[in-house]
Protein backbone atom coordinates (compact mmCIF):
# COMPACT_ATOMS: atom_id res chain seq x y z
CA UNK A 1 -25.62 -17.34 -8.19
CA UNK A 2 -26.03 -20.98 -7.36
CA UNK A 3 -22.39 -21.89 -7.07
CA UNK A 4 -22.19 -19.03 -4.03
CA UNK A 5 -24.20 -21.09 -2.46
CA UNK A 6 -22.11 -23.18 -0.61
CA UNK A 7 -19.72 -20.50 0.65
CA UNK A 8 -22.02 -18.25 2.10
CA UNK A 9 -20.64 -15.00 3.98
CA UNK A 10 -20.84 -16.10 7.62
CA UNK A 11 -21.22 -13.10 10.79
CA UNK A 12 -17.42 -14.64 11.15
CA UNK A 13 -16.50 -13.72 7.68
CA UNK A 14 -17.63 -10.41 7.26
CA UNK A 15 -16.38 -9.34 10.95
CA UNK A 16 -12.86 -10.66 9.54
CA UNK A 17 -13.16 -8.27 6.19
CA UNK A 18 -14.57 -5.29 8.27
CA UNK A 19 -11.43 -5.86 10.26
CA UNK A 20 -8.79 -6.08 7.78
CA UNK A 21 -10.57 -3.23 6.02
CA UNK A 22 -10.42 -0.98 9.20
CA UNK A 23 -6.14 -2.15 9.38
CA UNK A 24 -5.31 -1.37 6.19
CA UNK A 25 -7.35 1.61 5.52
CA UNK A 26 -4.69 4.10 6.02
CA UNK A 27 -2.40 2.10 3.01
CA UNK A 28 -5.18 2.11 1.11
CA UNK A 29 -5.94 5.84 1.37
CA UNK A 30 -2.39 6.61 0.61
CA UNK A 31 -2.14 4.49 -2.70
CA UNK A 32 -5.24 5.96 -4.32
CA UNK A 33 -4.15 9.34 -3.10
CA UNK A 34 -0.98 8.58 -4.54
CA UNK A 35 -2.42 7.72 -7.83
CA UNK A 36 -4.76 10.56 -7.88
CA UNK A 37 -1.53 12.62 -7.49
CA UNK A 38 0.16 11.03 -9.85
CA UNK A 39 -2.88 12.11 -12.53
């Protein structure tokens, strides 16, 4: 784990991932839906 060490998840970081999370939640939904579908 020692190379993580330098690029540690800053408050900044993880706000940014929750956020694109929350915008592209609804594409993501539909894909896997679509591939449980497709099953």
């Amino acid at each position: 784990m020692k190379k993580y060490k330098d690029a540690e998840l800053t408050p900044e970081i993880c706000l940014y991932i929750k956020q694109w999370v929350k915008e592209h939640s609804d594409e993501i939904n539909r894909s896997i839906l679509e591939n449980i579908k497709k099953k």
